[in-house]
PDB file of N, CA and C in Angstrom:
ATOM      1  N   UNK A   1     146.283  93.346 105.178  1.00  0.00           N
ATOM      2  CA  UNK A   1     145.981  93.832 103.859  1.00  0.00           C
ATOM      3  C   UNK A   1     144.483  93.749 103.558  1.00  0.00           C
ATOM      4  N   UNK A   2     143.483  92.879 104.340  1.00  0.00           N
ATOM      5  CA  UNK A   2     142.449  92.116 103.879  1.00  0.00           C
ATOM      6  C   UNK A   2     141.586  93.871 104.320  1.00  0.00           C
ATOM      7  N   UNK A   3     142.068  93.822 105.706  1.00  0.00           N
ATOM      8  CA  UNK A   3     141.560  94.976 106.762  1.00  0.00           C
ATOM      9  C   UNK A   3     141.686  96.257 105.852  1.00  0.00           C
ATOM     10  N   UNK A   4     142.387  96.660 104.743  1.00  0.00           N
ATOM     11  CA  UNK A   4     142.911  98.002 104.128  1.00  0.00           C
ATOM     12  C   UNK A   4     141.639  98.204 103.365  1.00  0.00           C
ATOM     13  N   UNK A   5     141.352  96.717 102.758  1.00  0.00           N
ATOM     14  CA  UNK A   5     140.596  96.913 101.532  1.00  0.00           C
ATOM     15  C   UNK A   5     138.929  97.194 102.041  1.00  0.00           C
ATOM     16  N   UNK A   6     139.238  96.172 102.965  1.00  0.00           N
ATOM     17  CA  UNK A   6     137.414  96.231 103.782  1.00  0.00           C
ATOM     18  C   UNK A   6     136.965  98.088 104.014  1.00  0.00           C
ATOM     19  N   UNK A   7     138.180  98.315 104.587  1.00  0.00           N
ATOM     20  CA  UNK A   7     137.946 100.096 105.115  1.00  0.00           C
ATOM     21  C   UNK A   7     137.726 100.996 103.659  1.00  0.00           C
ATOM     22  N   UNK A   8     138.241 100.908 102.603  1.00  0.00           N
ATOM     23  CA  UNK A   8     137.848 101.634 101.571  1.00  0.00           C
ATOM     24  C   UNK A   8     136.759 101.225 100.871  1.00  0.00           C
ATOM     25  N   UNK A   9     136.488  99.764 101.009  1.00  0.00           N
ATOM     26  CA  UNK A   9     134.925  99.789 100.369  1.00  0.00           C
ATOM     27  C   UNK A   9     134.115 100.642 101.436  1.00  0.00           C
ATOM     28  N   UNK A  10     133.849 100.172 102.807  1.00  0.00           N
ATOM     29  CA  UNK A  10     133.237 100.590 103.546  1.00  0.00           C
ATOM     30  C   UNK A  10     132.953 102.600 103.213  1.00  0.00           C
ATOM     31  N   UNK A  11     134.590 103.221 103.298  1.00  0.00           N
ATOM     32  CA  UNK A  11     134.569 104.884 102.355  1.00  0.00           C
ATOM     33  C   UNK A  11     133.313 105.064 101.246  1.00  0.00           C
ATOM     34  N   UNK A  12     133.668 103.935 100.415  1.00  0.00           N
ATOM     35  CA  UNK A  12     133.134 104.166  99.014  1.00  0.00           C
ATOM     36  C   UNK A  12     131.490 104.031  99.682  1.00  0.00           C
ATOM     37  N   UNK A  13     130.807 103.250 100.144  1.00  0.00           N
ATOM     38  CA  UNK A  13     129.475 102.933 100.426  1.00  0.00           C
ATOM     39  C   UNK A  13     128.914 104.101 101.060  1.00  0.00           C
ATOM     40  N   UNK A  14     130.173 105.046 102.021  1.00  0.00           N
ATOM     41  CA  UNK A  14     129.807 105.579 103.216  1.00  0.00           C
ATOM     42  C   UNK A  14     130.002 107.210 102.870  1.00  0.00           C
ATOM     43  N   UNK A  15     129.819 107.277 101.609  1.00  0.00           N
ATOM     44  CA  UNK A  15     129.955 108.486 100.910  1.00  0.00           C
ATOM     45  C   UNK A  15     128.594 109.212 100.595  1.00  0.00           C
ATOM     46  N   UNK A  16     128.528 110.467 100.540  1.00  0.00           N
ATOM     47  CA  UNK A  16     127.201 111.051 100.741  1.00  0.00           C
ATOM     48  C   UNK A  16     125.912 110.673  99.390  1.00  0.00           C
ATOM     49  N   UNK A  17     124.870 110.724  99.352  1.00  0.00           N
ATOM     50  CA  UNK A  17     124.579 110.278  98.147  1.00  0.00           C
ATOM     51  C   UNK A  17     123.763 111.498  97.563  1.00  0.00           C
ATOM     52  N   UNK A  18     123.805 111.208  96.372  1.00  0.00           N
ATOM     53  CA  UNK A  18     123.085 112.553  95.844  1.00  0.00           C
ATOM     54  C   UNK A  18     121.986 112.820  95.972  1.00  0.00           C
ATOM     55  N   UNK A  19     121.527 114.569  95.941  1.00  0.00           N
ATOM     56  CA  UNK A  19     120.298 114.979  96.579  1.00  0.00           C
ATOM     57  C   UNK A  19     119.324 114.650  95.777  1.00  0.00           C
ATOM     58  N   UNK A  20     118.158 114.208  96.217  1.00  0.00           N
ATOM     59  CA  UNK A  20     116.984 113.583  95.571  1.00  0.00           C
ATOM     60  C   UNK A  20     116.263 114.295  95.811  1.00  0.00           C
ATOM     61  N   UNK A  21     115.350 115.001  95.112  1.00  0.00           N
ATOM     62  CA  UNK A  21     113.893 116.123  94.896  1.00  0.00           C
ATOM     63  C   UNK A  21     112.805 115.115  95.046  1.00  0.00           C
ATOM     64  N   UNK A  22     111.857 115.262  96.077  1.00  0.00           N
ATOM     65  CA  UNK A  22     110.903 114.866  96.395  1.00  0.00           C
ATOM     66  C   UNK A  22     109.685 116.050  96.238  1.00  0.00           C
ATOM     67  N   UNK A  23     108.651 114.880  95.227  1.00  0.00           N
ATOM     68  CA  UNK A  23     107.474 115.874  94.779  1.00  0.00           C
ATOM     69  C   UNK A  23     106.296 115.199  94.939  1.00  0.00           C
ATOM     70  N   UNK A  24     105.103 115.855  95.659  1.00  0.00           N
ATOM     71  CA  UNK A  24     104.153 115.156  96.593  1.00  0.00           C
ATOM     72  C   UNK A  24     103.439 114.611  94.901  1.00  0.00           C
ATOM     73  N   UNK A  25     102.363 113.379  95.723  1.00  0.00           N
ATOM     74  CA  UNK A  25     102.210 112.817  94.782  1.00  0.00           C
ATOM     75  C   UNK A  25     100.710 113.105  94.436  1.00  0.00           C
ATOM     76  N   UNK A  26      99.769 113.962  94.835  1.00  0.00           N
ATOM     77  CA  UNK A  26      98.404 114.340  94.893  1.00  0.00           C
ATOM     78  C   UNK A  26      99.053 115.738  94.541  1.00  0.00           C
ATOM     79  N   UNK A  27      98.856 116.562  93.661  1.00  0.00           N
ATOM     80  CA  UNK A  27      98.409 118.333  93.500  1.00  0.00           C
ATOM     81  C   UNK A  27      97.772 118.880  92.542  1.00  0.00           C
ATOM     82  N   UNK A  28      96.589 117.910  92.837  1.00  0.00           N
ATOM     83  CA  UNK A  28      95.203 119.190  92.710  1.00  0.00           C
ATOM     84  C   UNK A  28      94.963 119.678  93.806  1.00  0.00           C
ATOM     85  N   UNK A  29      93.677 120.034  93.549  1.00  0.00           N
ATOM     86  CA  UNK A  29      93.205 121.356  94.598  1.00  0.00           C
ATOM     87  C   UNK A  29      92.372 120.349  95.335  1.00  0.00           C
ATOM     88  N   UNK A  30      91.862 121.192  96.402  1.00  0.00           N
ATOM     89  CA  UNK A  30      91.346 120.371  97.686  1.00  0.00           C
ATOM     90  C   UNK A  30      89.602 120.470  97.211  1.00  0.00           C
ATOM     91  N   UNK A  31      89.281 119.120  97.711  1.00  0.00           N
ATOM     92  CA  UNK A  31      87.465 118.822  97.165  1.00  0.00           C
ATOM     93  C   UNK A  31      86.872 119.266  97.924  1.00  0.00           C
ATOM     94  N   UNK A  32      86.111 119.960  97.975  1.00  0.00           N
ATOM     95  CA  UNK A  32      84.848 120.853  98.811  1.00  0.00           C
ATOM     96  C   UNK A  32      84.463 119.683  99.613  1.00  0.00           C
ATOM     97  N   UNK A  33      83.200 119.708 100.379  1.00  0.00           N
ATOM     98  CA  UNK A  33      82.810 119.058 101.097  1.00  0.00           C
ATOM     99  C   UNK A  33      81.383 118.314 100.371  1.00  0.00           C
ATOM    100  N   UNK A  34      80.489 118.939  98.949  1.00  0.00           N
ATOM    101  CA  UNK A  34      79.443 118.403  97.818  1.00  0.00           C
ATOM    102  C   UNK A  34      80.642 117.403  97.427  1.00  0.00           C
ATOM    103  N   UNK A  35      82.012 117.688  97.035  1.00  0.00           N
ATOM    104  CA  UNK A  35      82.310 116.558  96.058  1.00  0.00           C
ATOM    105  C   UNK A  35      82.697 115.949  96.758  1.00  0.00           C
ATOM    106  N   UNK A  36      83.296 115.791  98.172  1.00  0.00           N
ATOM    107  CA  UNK A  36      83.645 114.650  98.836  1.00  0.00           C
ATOM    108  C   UNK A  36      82.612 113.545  98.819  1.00  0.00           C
ATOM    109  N   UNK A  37      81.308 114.599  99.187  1.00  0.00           N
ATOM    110  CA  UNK A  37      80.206 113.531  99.203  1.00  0.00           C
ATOM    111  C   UNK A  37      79.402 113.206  98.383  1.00  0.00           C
ATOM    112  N   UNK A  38      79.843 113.195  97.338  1.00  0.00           N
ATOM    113  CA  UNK A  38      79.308 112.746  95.821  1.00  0.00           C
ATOM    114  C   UNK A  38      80.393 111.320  95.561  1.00  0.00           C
ATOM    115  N   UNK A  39      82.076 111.805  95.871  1.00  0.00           N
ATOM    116  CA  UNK A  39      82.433 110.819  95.611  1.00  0.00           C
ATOM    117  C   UNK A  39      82.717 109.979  96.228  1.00  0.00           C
ATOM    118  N   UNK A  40      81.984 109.882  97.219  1.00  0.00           N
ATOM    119  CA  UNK A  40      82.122 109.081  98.469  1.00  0.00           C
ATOM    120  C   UNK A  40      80.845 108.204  97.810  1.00  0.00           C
ATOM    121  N   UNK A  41      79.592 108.671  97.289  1.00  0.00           N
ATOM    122  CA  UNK A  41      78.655 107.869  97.527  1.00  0.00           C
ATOM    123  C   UNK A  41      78.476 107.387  96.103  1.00  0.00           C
ATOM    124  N   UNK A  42      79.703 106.916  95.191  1.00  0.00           N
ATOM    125  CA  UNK A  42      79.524 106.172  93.900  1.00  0.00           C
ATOM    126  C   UNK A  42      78.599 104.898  93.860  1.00  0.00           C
ATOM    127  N   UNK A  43      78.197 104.469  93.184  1.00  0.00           N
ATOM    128  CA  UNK A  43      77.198 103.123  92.775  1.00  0.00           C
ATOM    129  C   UNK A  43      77.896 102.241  92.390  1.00  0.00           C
ATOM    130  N   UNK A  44      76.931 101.538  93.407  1.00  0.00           N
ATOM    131  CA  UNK A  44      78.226  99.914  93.129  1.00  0.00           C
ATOM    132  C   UNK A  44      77.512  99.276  91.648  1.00  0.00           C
ATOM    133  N   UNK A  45      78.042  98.587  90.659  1.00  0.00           N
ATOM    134  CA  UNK A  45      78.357  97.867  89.352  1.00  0.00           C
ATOM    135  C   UNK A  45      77.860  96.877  89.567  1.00  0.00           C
ATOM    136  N   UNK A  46      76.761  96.591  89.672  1.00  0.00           N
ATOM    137  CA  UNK A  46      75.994  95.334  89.844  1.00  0.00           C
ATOM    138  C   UNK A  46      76.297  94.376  88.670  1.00  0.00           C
ATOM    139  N   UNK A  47      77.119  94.168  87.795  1.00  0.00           N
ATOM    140  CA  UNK A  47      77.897  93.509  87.009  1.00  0.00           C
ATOM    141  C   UNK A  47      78.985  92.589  87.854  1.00  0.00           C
ATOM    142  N   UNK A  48      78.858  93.176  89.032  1.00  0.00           N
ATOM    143  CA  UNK A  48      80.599  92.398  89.688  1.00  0.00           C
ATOM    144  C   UNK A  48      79.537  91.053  90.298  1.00  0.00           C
ATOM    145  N   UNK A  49      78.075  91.654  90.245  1.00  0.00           N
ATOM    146  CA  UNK A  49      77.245  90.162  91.201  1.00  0.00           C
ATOM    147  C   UNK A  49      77.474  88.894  90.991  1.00  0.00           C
ATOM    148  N   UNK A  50      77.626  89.018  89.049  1.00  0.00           N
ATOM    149  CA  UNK A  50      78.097  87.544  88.432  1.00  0.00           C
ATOM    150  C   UNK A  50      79.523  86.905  89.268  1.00  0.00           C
ATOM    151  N   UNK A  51      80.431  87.773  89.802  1.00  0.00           N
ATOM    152  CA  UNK A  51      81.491  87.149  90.317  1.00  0.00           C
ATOM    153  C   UNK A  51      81.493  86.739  91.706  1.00  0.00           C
ATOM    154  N   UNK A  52      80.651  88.164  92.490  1.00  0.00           N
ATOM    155  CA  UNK A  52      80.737  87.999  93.826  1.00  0.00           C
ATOM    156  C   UNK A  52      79.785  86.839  94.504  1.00  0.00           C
ATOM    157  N   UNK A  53      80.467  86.212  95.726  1.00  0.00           N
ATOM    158  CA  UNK A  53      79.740  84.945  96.626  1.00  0.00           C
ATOM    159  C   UNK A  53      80.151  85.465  97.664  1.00  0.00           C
ATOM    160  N   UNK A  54      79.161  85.136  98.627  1.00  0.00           N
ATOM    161  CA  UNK A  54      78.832  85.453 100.218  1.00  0.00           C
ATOM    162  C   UNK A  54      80.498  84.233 100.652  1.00  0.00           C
ATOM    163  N   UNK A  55      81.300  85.229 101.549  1.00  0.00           N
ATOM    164  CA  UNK A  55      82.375  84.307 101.552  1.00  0.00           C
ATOM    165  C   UNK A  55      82.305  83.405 102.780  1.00  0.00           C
ATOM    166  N   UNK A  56      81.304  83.217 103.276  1.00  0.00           N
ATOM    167  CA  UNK A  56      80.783  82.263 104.623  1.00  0.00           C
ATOM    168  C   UNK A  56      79.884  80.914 103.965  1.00  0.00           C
ATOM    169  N   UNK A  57      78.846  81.008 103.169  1.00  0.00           N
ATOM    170  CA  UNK A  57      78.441  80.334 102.487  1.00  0.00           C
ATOM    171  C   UNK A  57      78.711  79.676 100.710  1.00  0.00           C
ATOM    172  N   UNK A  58      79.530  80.325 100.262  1.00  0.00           N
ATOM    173  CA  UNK A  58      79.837  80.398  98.955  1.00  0.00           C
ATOM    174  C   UNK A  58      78.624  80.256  97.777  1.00  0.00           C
ATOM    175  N   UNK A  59      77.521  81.310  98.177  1.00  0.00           N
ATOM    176  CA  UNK A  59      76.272  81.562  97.334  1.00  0.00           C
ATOM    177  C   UNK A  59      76.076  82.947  96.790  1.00  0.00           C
ATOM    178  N   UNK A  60      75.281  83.158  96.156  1.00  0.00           N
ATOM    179  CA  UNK A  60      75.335  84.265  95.350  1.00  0.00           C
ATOM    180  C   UNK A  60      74.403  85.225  95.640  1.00  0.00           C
ATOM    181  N   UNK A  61      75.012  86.301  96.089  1.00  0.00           N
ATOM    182  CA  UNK A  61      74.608  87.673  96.960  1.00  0.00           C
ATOM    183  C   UNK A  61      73.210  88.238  96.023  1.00  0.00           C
ATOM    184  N   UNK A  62      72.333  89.241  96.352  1.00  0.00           N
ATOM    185  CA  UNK A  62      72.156  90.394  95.739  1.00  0.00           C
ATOM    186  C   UNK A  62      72.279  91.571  96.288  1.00  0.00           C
ATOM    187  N   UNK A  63      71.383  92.751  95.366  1.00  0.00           N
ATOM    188  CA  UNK A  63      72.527  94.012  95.728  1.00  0.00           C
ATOM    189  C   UNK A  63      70.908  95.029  95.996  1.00  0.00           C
ATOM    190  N   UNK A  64      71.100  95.373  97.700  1.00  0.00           N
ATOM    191  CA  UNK A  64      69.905  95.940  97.646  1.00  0.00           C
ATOM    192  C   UNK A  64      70.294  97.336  97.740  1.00  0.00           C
ATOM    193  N   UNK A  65      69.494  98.113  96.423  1.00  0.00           N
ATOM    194  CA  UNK A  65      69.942  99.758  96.323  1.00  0.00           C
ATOM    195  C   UNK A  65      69.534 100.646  97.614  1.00  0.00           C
ATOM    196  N   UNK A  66      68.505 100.382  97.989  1.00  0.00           N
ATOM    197  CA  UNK A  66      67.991 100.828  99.003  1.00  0.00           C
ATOM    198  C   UNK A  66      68.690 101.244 100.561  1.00  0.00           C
ATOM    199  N   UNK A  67      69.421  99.926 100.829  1.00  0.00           N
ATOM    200  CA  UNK A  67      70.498 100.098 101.626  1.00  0.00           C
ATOM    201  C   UNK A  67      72.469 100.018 101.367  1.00  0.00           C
ATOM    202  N   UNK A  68      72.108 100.148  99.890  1.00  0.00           N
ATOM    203  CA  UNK A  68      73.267  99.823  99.196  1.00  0.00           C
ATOM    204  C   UNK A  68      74.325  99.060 100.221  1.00  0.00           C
ATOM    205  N   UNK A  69      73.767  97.648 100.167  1.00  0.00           N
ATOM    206  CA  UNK A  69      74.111  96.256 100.476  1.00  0.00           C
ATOM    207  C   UNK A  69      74.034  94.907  99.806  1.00  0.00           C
ATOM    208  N   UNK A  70      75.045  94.540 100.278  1.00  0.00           N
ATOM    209  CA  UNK A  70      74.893  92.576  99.180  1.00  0.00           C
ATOM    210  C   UNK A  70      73.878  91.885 100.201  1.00  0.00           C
ATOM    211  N   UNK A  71      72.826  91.166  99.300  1.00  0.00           N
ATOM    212  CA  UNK A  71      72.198  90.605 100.899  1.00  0.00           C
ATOM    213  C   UNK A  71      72.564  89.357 100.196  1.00  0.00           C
ATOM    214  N   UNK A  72      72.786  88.273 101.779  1.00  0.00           N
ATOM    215  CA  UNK A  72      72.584  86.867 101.628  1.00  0.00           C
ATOM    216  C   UNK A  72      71.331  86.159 102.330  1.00  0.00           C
ATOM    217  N   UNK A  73      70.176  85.806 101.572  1.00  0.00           N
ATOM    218  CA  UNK A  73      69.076  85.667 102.043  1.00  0.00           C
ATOM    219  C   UNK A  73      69.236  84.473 102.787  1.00  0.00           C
ATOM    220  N   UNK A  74      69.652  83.272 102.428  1.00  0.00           N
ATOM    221  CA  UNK A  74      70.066  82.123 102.694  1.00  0.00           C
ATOM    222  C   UNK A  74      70.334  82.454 104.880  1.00  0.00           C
ATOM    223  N   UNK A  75      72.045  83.035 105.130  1.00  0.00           N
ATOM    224  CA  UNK A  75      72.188  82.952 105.942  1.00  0.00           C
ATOM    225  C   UNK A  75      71.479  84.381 107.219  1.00  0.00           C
ATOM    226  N   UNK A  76      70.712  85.474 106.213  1.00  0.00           N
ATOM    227  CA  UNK A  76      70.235  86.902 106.836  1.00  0.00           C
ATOM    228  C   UNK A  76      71.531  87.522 106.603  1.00  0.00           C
ATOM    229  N   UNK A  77      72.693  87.742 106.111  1.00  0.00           N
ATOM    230  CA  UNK A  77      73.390  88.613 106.370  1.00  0.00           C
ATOM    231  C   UNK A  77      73.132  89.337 104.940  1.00  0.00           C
ATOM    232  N   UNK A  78      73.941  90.731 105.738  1.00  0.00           N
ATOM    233  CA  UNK A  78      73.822  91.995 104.604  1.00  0.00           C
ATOM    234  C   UNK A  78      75.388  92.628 104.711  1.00  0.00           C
ATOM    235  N   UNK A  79      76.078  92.837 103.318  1.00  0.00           N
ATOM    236  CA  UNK A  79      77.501  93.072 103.599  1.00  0.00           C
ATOM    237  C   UNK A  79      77.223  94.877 103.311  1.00  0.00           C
ATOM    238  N   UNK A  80      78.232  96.078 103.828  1.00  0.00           N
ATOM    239  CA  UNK A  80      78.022  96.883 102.963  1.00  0.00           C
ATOM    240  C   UNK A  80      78.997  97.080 102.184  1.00  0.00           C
ATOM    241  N   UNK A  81      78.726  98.252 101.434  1.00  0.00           N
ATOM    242  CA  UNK A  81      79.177  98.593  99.941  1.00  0.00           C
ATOM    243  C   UNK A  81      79.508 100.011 100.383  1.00  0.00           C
ATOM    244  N   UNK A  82      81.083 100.274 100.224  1.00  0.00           N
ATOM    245  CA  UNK A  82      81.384 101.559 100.842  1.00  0.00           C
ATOM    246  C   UNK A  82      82.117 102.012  99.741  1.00  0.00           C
ATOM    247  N   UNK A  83      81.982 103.129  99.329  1.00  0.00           N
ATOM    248  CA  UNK A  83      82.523 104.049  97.835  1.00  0.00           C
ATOM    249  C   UNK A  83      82.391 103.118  96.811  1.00  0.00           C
ATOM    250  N   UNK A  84      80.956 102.345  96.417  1.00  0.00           N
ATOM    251  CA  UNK A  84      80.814 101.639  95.861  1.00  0.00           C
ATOM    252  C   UNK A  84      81.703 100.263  95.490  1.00  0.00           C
ATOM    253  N   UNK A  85      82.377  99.809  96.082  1.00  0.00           N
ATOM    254  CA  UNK A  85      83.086  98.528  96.911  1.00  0.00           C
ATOM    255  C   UNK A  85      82.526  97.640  98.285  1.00  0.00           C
ATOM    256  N   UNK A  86      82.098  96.840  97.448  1.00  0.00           N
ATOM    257  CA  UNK A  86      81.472  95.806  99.045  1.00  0.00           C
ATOM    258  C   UNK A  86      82.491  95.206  99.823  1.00  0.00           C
ATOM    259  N   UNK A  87      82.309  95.728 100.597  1.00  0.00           N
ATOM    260  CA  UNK A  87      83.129  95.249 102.175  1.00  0.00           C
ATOM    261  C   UNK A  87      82.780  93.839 102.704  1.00  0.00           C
ATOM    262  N   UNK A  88      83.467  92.704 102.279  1.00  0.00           N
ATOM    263  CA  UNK A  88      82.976  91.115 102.417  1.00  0.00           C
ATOM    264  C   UNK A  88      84.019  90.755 103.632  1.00  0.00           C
ATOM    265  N   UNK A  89      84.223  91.477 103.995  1.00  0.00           N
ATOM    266  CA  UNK A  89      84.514  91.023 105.646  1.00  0.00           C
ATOM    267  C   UNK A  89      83.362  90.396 106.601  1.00  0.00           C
ATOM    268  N   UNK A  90      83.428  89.223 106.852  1.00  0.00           N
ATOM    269  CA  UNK A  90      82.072  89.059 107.771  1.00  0.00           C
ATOM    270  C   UNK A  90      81.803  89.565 108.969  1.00  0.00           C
ATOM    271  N   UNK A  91      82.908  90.059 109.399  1.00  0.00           N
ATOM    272  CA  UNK A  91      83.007  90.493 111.258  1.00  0.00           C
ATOM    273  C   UNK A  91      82.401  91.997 110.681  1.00  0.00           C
ATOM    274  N   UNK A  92      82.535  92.612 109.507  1.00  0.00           N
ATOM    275  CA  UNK A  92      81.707  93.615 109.345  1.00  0.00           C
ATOM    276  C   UNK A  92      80.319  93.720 108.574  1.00  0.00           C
ATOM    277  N   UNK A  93      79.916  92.816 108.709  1.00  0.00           N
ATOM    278  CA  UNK A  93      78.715  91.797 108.104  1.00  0.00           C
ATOM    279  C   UNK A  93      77.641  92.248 109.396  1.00  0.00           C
ATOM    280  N   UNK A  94      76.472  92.580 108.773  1.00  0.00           N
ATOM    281  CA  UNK A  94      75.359  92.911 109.914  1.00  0.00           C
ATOM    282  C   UNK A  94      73.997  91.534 109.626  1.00  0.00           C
ATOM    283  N   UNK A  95      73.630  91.355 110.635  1.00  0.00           N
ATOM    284  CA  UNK A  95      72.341  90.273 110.401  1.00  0.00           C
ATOM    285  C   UNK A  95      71.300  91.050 110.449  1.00  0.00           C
ATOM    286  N   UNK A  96      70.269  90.707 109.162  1.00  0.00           N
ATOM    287  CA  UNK A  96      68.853  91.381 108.927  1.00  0.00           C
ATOM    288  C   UNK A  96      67.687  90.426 109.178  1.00  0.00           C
ATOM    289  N   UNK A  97      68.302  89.406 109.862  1.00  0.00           N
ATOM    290  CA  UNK A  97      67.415  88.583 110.740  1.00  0.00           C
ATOM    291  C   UNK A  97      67.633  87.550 111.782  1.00  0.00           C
ATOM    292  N   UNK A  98      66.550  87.442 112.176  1.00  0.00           N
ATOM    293  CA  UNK A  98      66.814  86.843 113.467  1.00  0.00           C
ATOM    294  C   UNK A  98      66.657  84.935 113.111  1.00  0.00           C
ATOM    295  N   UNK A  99      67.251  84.232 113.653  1.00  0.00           N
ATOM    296  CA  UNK A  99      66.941  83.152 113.598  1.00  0.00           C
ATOM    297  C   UNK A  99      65.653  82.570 113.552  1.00  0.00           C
ATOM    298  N   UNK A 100      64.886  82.130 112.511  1.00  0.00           N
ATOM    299  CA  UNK A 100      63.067  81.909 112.620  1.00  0.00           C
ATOM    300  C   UNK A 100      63.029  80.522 113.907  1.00  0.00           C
ATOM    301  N   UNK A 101      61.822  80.254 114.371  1.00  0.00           N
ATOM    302  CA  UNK A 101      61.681  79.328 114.595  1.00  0.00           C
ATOM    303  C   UNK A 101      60.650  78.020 114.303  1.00  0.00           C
ATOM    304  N   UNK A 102      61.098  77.095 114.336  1.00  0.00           N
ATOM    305  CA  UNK A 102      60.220  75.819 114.023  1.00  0.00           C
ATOM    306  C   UNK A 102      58.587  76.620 114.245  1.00  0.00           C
ATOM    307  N   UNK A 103      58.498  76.098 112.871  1.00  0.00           N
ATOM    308  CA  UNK A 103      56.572  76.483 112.843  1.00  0.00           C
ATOM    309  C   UNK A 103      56.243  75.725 114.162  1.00  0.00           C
ATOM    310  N   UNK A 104      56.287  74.456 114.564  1.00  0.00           N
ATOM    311  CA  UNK A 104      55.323  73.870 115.409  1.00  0.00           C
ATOM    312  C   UNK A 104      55.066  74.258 117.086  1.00  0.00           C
ATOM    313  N   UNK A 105      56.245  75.190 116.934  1.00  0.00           N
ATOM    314  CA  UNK A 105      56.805  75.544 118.200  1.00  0.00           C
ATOM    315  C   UNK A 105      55.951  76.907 118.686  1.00  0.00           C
ATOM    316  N   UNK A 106      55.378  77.517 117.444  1.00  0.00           N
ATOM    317  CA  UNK A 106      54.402  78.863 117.137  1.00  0.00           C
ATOM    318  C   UNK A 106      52.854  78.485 118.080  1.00  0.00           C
ATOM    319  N   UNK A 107      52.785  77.412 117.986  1.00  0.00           N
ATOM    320  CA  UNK A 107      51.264  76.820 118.337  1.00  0.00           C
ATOM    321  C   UNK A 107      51.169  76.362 119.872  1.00  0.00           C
ATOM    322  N   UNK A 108      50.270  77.246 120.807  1.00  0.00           N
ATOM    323  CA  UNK A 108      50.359  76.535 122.119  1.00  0.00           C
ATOM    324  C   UNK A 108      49.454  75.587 122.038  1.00  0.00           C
ATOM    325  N   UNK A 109      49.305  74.581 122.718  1.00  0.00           N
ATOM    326  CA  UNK A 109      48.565  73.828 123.336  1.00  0.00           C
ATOM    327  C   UNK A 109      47.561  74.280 124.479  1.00  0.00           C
ATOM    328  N   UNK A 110      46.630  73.458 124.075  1.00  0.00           N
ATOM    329  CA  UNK A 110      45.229  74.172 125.241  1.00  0.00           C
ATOM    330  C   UNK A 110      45.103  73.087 126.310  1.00  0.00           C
TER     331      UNK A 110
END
């Protein structure tokens, strides 16, 4: 009897389900190739600086327009800022300098 009942739920579950209309979720029109690259190259909100910290050192970035990058002077790194969003991944983190060395080490001996 247990077996009768199992098989008609199983019917009921295994019944077709109704047709669902699927409607894409983007339809405007397609962006030229000026506005792609207009809105590709938005300005980052130098307002977010108050929040953002270098996430290797936990110090406080700035934002150079020039290469539209966070720099961390402290360790040389420079993060970038892609569609005006900084990319704080460090493995995508570039160094804008080289390790200095000890002044005394600059001076030969005669």
């Amino acid at each position: 009897m247990l077996g009768l009942s199992v098989s008609r739920a199983l019917c009921k579950c295994l019944s077709p389900l109704p047709a669902v209309r699927l409607q894409p979720l983007y339809t405007g029109a397609v962006l030229t190739a000026a506005e792609q690259q207009n809105k590709s190259s938005q300005a980052f909100d130098s307002s977010l600086l108050q929040f953002l910290v270098c996430p290797l050192s936990r110090k406080q970035l700035r934002y150079d327009e020039s290469t539209n990058e966070l720099i961390n002077d402290d360790l040389g790194i420079a993060y970038p800022v892609v569609d005006g969003i900084p990319n704080m991944i460090p493995q995508d983190a570039r160094m804008i300098r080289k390790d200095q060395k000890p002044t005394g080490s600059d001076q030969e001996s005669e």
